[in-house]
Every structure is written in structure tokens, then in C-alpha cells.
PDB file of N, CA and C in Angstrom:
ATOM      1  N   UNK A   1       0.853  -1.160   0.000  1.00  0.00           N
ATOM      2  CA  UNK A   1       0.000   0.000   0.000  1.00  0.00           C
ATOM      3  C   UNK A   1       0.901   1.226   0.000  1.00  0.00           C
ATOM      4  N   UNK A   2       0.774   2.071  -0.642  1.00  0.00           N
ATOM      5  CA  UNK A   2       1.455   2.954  -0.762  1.00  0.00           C
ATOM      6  C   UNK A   2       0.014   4.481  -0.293  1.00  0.00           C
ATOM      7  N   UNK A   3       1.224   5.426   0.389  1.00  0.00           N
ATOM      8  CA  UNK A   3       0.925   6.540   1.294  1.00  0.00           C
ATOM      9  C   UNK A   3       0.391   7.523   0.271  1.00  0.00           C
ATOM     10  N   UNK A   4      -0.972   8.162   0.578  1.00  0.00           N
ATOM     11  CA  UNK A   4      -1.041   9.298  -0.168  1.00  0.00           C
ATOM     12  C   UNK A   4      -0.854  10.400  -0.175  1.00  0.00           C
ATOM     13  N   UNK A   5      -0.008  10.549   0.851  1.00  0.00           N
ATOM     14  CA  UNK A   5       0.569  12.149   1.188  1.00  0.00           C
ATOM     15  C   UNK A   5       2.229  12.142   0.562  1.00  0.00           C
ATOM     16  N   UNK A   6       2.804  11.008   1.492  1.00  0.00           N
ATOM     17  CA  UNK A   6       4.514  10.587   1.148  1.00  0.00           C
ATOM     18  C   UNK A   6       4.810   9.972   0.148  1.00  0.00           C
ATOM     19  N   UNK A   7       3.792   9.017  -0.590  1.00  0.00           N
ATOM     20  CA  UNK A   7       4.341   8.160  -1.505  1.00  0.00           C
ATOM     21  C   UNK A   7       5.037   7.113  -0.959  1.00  0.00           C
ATOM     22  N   UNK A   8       5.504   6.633  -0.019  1.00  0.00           N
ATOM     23  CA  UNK A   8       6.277   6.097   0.908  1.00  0.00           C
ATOM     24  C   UNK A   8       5.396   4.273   0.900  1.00  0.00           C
ATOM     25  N   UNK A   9       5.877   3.281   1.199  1.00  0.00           N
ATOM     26  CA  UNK A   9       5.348   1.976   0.875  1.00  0.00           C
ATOM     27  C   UNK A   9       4.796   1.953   2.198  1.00  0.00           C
ATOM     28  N   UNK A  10       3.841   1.466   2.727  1.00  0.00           N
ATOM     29  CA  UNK A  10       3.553   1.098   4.205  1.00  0.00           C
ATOM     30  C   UNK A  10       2.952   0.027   4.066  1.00  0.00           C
ATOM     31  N   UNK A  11       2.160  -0.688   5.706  1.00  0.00           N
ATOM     32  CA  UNK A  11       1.634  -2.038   5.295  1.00  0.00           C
ATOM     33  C   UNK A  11       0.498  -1.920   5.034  1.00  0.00           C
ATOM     34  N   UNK A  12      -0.299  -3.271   4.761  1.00  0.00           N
ATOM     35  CA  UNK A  12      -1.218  -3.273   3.441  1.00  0.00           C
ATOM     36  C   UNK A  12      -2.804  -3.037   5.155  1.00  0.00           C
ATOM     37  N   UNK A  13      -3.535  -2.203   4.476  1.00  0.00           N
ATOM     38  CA  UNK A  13      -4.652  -1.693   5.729  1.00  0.00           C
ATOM     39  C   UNK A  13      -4.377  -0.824   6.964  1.00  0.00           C
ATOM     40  N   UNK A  14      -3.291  -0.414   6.816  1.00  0.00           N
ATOM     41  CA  UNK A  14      -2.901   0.500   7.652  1.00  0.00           C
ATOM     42  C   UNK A  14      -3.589   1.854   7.534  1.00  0.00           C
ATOM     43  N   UNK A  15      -4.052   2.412   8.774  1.00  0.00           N
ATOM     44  CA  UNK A  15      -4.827   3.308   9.187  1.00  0.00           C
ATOM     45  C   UNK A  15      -4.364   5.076   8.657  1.00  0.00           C
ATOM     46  N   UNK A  16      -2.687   4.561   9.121  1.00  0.00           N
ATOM     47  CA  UNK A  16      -2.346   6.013   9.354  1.00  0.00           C
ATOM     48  C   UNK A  16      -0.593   5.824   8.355  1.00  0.00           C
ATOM     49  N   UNK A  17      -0.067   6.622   8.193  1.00  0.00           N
ATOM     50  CA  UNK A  17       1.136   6.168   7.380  1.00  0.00           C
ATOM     51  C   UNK A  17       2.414   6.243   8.567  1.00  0.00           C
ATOM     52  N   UNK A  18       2.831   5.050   9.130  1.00  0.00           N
ATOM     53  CA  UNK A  18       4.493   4.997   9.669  1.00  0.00           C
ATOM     54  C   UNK A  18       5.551   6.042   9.145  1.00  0.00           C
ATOM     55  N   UNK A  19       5.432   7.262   8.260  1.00  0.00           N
ATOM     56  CA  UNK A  19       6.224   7.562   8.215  1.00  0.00           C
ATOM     57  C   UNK A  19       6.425   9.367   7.986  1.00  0.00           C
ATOM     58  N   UNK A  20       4.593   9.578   7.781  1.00  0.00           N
ATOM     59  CA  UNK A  20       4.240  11.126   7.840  1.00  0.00           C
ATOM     60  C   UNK A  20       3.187  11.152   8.534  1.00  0.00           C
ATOM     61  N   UNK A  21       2.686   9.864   9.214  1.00  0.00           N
ATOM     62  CA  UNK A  21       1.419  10.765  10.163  1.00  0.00           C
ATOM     63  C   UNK A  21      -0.108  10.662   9.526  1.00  0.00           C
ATOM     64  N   UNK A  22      -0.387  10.567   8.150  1.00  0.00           N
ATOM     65  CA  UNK A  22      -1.377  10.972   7.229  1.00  0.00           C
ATOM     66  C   UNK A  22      -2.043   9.756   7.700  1.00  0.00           C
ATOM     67  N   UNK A  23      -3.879  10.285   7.667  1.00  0.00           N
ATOM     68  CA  UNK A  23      -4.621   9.068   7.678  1.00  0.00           C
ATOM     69  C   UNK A  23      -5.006   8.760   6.460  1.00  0.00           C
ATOM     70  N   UNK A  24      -5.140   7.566   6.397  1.00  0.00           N
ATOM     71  CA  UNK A  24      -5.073   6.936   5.050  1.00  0.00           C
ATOM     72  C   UNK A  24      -6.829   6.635   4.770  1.00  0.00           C
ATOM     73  N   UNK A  25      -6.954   6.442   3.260  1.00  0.00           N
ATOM     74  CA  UNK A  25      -8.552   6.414   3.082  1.00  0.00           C
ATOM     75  C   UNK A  25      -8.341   5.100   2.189  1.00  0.00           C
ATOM     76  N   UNK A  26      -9.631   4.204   2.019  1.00  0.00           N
ATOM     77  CA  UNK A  26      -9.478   3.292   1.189  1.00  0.00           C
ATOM     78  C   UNK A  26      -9.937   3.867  -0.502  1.00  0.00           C
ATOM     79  N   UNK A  27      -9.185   3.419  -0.772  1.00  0.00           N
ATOM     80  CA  UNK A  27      -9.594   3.927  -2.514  1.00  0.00           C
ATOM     81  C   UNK A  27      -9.967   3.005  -3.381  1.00  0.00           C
ATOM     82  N   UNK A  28     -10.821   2.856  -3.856  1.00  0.00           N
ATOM     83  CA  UNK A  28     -11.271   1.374  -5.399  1.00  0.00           C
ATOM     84  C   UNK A  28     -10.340   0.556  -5.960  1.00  0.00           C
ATOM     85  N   UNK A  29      -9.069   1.046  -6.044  1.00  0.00           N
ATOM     86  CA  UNK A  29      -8.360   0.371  -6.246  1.00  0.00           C
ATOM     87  C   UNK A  29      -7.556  -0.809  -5.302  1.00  0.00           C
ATOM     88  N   UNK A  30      -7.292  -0.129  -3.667  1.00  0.00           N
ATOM     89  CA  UNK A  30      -6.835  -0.386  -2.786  1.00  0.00           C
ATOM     90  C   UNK A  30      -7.607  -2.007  -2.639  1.00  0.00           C
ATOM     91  N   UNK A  31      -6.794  -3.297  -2.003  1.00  0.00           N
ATOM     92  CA  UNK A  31      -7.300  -4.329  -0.940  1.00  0.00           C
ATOM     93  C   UNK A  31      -8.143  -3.652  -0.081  1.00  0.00           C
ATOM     94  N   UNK A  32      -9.573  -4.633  -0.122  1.00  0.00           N
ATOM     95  CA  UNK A  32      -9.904  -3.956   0.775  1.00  0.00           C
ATOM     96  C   UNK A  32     -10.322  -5.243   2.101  1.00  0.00           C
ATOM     97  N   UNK A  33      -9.574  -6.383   2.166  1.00  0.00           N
ATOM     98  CA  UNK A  33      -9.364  -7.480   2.627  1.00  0.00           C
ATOM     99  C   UNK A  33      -9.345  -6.899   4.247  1.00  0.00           C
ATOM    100  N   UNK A  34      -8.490  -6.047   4.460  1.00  0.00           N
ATOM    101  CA  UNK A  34      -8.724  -5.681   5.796  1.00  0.00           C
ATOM    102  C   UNK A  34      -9.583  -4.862   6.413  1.00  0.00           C
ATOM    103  N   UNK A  35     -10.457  -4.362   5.666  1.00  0.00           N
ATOM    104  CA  UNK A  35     -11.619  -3.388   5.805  1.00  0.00           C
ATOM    105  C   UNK A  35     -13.065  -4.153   6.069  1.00  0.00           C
ATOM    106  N   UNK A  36     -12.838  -5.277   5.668  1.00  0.00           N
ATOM    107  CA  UNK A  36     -13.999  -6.467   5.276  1.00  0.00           C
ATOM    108  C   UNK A  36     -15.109  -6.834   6.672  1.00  0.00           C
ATOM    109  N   UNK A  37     -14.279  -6.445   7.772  1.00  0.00           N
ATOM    110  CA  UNK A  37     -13.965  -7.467   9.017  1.00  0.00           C
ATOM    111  C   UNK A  37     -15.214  -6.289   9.071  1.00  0.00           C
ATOM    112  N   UNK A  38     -16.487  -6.688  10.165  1.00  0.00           N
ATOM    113  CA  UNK A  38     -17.203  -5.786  10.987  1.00  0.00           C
ATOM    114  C   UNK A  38     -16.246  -5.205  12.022  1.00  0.00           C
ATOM    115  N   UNK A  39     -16.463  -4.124  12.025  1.00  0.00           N
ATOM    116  CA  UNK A  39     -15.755  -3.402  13.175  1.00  0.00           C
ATOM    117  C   UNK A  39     -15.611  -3.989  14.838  1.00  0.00           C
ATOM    118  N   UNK A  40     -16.514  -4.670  15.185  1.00  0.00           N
ATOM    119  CA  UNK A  40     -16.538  -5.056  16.346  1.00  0.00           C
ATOM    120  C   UNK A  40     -16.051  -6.669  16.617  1.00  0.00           C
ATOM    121  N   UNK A  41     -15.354  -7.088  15.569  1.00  0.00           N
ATOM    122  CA  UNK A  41     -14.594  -8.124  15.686  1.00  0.00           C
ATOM    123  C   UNK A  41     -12.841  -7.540  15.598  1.00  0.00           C
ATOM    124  N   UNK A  42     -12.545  -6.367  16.135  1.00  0.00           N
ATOM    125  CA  UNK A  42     -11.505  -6.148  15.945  1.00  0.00           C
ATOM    126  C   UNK A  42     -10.602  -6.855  17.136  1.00  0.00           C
ATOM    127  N   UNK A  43      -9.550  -6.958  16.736  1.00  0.00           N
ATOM    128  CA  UNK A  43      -8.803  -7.492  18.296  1.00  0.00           C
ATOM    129  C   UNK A  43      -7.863  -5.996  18.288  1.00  0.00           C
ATOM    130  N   UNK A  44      -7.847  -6.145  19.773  1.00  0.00           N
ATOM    131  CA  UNK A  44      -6.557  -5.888  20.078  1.00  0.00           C
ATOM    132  C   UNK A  44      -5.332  -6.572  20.707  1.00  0.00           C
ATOM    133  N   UNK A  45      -4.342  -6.532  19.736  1.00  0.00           N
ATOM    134  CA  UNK A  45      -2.668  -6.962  19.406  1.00  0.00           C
ATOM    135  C   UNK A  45      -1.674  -5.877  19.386  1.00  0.00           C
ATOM    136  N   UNK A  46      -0.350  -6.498  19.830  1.00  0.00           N
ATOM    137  CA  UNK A  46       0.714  -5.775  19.651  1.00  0.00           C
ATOM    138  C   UNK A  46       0.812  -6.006  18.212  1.00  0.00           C
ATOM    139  N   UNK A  47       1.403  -4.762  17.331  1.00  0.00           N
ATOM    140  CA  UNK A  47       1.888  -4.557  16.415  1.00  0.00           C
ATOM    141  C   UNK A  47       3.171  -5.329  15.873  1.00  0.00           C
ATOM    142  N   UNK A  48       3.258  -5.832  14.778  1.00  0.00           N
ATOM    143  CA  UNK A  48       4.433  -6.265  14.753  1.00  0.00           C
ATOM    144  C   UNK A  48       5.125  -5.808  13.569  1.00  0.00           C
ATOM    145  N   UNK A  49       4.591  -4.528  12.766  1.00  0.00           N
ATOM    146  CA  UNK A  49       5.000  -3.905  12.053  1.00  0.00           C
ATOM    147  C   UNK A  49       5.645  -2.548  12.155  1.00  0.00           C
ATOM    148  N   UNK A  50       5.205  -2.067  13.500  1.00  0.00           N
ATOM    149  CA  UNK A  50       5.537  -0.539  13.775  1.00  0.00           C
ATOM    150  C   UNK A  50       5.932  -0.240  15.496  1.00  0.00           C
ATOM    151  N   UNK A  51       6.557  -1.171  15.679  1.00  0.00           N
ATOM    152  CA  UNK A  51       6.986  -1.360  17.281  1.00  0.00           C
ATOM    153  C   UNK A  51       8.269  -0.638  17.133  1.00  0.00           C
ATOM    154  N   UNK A  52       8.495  -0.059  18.332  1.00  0.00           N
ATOM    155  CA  UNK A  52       9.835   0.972  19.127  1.00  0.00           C
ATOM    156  C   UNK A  52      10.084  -0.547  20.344  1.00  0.00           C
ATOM    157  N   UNK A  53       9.329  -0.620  21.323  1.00  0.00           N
ATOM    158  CA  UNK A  53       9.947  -1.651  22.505  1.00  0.00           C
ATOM    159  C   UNK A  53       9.434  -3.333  21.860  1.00  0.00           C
ATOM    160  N   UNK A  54       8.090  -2.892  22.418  1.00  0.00           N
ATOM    161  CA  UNK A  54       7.141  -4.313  22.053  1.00  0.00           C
ATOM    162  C   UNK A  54       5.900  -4.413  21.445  1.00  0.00           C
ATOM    163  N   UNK A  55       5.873  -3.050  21.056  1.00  0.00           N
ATOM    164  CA  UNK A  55       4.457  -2.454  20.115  1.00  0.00           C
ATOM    165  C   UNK A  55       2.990  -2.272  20.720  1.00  0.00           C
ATOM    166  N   UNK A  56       3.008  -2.613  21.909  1.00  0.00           N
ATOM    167  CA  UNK A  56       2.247  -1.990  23.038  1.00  0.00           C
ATOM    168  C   UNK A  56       0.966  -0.520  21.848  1.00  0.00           C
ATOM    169  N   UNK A  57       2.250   0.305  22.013  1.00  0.00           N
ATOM    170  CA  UNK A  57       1.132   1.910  21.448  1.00  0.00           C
ATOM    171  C   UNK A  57       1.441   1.466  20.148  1.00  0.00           C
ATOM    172  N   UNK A  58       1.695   1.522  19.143  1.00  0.00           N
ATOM    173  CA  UNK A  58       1.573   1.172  17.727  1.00  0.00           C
ATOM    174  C   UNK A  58       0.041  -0.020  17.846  1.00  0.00           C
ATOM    175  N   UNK A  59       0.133  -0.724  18.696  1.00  0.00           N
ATOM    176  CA  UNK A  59      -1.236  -2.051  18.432  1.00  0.00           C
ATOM    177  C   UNK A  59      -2.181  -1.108  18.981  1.00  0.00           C
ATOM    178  N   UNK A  60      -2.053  -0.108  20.204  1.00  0.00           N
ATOM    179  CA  UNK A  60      -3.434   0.520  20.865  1.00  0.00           C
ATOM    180  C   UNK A  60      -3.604   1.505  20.125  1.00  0.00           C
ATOM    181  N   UNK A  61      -2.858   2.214  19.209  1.00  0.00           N
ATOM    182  CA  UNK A  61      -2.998   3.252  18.169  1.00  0.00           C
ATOM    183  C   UNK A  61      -4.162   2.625  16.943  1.00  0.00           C
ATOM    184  N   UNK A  62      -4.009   1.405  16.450  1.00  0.00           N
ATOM    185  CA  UNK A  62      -3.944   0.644  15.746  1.00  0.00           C
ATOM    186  C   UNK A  62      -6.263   0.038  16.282  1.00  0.00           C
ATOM    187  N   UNK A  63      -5.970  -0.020  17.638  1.00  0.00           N
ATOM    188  CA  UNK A  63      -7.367  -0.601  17.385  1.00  0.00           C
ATOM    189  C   UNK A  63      -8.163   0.563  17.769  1.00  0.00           C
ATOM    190  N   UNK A  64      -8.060   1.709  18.455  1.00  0.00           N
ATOM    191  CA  UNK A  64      -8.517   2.784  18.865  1.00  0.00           C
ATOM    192  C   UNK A  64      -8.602   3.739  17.602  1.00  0.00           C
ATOM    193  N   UNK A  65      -7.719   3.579  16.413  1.00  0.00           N
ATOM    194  CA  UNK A  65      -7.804   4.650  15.335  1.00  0.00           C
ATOM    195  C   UNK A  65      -7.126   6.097  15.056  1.00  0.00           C
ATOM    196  N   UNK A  66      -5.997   5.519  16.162  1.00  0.00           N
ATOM    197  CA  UNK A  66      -5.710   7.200  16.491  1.00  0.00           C
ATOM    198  C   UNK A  66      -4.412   6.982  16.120  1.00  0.00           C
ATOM    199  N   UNK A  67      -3.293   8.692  15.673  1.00  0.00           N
ATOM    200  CA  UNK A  67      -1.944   8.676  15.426  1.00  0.00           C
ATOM    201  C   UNK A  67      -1.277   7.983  16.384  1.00  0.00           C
ATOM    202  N   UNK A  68       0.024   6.541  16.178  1.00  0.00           N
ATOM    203  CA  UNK A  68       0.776   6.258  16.794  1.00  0.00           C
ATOM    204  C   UNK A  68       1.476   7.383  17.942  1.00  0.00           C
ATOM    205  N   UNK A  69       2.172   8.266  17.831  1.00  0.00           N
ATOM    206  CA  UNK A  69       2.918   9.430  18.050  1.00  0.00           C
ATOM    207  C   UNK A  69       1.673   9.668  19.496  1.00  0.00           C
ATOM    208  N   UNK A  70       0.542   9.992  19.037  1.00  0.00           N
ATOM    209  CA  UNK A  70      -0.257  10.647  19.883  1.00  0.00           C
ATOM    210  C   UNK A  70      -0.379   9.665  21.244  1.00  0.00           C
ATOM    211  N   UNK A  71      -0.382   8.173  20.666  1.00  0.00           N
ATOM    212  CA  UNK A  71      -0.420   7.389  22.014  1.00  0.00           C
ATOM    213  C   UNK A  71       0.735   6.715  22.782  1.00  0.00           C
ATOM    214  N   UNK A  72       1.745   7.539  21.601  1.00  0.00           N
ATOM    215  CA  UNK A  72       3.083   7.222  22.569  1.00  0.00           C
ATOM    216  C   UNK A  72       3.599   8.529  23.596  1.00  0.00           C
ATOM    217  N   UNK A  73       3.234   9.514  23.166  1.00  0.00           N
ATOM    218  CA  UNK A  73       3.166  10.802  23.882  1.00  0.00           C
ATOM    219  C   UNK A  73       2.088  10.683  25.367  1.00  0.00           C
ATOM    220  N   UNK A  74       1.437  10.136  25.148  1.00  0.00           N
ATOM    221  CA  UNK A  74       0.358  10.099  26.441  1.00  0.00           C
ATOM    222  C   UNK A  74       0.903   9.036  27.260  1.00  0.00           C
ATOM    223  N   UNK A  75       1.516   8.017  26.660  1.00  0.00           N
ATOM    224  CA  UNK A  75       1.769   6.585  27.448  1.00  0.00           C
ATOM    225  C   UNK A  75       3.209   7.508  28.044  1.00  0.00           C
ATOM    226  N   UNK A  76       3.847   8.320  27.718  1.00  0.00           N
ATOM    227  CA  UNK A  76       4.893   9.048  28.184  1.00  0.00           C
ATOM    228  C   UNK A  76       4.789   9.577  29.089  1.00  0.00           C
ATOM    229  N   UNK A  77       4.004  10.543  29.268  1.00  0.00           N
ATOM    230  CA  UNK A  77       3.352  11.286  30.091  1.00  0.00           C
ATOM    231  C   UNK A  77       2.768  10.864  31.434  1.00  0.00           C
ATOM    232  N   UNK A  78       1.796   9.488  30.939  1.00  0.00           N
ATOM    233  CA  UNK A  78       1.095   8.614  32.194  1.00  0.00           C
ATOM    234  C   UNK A  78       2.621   8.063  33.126  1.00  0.00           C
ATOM    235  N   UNK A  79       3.533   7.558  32.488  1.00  0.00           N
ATOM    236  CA  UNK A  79       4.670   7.274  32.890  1.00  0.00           C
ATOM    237  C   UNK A  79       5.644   8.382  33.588  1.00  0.00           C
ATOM    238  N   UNK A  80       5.736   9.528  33.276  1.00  0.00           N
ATOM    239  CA  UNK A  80       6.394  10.397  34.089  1.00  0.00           C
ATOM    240  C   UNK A  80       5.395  11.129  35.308  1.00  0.00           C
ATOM    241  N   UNK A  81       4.416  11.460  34.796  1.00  0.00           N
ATOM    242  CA  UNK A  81       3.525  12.141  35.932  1.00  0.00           C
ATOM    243  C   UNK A  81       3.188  10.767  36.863  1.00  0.00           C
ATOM    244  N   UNK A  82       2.182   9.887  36.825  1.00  0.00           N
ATOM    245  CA  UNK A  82       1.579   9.130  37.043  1.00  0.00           C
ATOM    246  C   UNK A  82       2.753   7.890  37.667  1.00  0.00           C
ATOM    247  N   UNK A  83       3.653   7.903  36.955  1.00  0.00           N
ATOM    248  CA  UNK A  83       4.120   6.271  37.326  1.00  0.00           C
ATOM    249  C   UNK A  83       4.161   5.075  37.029  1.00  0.00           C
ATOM    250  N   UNK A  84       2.802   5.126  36.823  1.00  0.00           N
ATOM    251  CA  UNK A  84       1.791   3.583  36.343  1.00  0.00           C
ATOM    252  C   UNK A  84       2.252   3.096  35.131  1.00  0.00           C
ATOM    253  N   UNK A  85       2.639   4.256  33.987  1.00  0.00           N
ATOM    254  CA  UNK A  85       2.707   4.079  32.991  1.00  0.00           C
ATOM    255  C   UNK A  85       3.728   2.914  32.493  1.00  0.00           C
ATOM    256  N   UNK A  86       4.651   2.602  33.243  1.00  0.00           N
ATOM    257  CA  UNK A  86       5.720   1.614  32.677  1.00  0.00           C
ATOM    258  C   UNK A  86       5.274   0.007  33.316  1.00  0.00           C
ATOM    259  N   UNK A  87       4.545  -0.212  35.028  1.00  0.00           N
ATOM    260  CA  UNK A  87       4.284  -1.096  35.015  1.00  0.00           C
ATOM    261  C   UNK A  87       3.033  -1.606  33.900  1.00  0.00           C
ATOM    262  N   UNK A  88       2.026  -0.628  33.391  1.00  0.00           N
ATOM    263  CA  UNK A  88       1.026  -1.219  32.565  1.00  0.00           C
ATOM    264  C   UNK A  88       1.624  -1.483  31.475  1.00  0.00           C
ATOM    265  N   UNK A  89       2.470  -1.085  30.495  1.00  0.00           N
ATOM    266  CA  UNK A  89       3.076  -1.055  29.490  1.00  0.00           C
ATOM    267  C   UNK A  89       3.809  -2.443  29.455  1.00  0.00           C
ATOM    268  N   UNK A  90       4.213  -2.891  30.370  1.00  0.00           N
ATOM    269  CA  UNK A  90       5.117  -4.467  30.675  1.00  0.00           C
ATOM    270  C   UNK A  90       3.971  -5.518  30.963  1.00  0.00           C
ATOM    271  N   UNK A  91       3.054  -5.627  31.507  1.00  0.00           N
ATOM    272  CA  UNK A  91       1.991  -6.089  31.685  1.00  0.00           C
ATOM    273  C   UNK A  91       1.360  -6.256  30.519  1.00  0.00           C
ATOM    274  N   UNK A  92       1.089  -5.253  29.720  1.00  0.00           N
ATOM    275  CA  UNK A  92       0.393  -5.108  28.179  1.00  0.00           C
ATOM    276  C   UNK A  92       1.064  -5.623  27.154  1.00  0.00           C
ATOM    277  N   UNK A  93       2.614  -5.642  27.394  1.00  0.00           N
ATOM    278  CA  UNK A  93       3.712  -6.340  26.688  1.00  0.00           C
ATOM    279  C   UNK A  93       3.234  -7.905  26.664  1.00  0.00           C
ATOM    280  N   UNK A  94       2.872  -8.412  27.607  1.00  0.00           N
ATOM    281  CA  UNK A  94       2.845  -9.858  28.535  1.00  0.00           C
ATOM    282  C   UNK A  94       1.775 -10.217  27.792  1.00  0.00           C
ATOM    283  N   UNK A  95       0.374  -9.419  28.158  1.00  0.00           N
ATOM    284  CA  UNK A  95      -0.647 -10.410  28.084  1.00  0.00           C
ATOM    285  C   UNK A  95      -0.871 -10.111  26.030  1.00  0.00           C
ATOM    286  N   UNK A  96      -0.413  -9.000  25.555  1.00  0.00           N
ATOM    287  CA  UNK A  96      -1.452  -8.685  24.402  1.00  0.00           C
ATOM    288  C   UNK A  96      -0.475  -9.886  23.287  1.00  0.00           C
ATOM    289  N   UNK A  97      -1.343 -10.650  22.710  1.00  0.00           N
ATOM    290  CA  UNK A  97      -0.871 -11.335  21.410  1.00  0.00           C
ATOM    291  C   UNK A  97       0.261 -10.579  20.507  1.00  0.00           C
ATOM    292  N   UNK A  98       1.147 -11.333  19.889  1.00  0.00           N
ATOM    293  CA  UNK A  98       1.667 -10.390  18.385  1.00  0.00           C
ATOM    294  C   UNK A  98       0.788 -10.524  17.162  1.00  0.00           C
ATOM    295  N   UNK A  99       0.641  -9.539  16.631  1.00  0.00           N
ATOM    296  CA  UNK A  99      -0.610  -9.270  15.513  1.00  0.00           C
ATOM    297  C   UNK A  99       0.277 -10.263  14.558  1.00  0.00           C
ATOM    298  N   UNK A 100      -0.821  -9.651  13.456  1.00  0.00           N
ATOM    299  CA  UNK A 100      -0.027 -10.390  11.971  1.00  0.00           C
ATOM    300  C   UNK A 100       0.622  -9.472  11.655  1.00  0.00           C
ATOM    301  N   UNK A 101       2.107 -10.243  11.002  1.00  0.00           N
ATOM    302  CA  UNK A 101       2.892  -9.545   9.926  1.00  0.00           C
ATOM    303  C   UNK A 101       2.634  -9.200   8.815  1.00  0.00           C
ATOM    304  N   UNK A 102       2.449  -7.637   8.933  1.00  0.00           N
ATOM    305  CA  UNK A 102       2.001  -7.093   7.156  1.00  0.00           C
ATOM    306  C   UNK A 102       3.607  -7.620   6.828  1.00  0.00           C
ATOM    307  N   UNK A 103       3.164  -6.992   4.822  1.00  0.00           N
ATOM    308  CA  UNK A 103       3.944  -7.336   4.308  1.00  0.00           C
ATOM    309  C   UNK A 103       4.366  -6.038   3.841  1.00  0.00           C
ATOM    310  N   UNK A 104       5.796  -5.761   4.414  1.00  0.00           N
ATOM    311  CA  UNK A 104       6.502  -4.120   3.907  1.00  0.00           C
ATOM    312  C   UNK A 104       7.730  -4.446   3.042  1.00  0.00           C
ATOM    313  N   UNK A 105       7.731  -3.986   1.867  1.00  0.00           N
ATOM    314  CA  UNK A 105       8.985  -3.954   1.078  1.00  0.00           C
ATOM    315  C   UNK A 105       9.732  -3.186   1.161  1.00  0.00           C
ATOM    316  N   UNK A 106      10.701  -2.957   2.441  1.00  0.00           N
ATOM    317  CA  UNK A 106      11.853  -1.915   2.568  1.00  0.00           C
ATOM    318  C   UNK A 106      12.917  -2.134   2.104  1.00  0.00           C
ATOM    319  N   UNK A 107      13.428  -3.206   0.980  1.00  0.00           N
ATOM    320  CA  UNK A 107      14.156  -3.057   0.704  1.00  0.00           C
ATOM    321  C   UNK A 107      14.549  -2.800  -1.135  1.00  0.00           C
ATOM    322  N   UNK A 108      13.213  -1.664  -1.331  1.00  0.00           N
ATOM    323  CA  UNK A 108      13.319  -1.276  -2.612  1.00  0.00           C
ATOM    324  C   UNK A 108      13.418   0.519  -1.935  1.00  0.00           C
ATOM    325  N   UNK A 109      14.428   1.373  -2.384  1.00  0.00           N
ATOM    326  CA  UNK A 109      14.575   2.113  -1.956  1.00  0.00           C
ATOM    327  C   UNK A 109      13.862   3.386  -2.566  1.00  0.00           C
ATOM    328  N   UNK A 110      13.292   3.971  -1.985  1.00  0.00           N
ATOM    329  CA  UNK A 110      12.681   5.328  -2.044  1.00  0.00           C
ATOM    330  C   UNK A 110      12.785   5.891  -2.630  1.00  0.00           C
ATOM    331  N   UNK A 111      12.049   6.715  -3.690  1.00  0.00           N
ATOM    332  CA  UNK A 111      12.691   7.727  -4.493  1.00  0.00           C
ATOM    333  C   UNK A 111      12.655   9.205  -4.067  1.00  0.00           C
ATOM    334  N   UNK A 112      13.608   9.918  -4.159  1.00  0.00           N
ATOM    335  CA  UNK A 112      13.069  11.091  -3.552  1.00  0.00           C
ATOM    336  C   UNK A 112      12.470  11.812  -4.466  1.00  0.00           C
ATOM    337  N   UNK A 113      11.375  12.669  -3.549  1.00  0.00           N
ATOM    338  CA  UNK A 113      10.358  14.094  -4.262  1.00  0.00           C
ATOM    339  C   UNK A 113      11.331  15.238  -4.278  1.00  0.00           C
ATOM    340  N   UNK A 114      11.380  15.673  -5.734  1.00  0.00           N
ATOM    341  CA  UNK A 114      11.654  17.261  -6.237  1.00  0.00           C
ATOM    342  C   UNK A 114      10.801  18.346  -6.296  1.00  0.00           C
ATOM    343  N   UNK A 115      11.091  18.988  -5.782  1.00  0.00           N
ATOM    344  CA  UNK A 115       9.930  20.070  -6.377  1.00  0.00           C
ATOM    345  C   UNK A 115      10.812  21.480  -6.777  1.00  0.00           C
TER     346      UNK A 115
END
């Protein structure tokens, strides 16, 4: 699937783009294999495409709908003010499944935009 803001390759049903932020829309052309599902059969999983530790906020970004960034900034926050934030985060590590592996082709390299 490719990004419609960056152009950039991301994985295939992804919400938001790993690499500018942009929410992504399905288009006629696009799979729409992951869109298929009723909404209320969604799980929530750790990510195994867009993880920093153990993909914790990338998977809760992921079933909630919201920018990665935004729920790693708050899980930051709960963790410095609060405290809590690192034992739930290890706990959430523990119990949440690893999702499925999209399929990302990073190793065709990027072209860059001129303008």
C-alpha cells in the first residue's frame, strides 16, 4: 500500500502512514481485505510492524484509530507524571498477542520528491 501524502510503501490496511502521520482512506483500487472485518470483531494486538519496545502503542494506536505518536506521547506522560505508565506497558507487553505480519517492502529504496 502505498501513502497518499509521502508516496512512501507502508503495510497493506494500515490506518495512518508509519512515516508522515497521514490518515489513510481506502480507494477502489486499494485491498480492501482488511476493511472487510465488521468493526466489532476487531482485536486488540501488539503490532508487529511498527513497534519501538514491544508495540504496546503502535497495536493501541492501531485498534482505537488514532496517530501512533499521539499514544506514545500520552503513554509518556502517564509514565512520568503518574508512574503507572511503565508497570502497565510491561503487563500489556505480557498479556497482548503479536498481531499479523504485514507485508513491507523496505528493501526497494525510495525515491526522492523534487519540487
Amino acid at each position: 500500500m502505498i501513502c497518499s501524502n509521502c508516496q512512501r510503501e507502508i503495510a497493506e490496511g494500515s490506518n495512518f502512514c508509519y512515516n508522515c502521520g497521514a490518515k489513510q482512506v481506502l480507494t477502489a483500487g486499494a485491498s480492501s481485505a482488511a476493511y472487510s472485518a465488521p468493526r466489532s470483531s476487531k482485536r486488540l494486538v501488539r503490532s508487529s510492524n511498527d513497534k519501538k519496545l514491544g508495540g504496546v502503542c503502535a497495536g493501541l494506536a492501531d485498534y482505537f484509530d488514532l496517530d501512533v505518536t499521539l499514544v506514545r506521547v500520552v503513554w509518556l506522560l502517564a509514565f512520568l507524571c503518574a508512574g503507572v505508565g511503565l508497570l502497565a506497558y510491561v503487563v500489556l507487553w505480557i498479556v497482548l498477542p503479536l498481531g499479523p505480519t504485514g507485508v513491507v517492502n523496505s528493501s526497494v529504496p525510495s525515491a526522492s520528491v523534487t519540487s
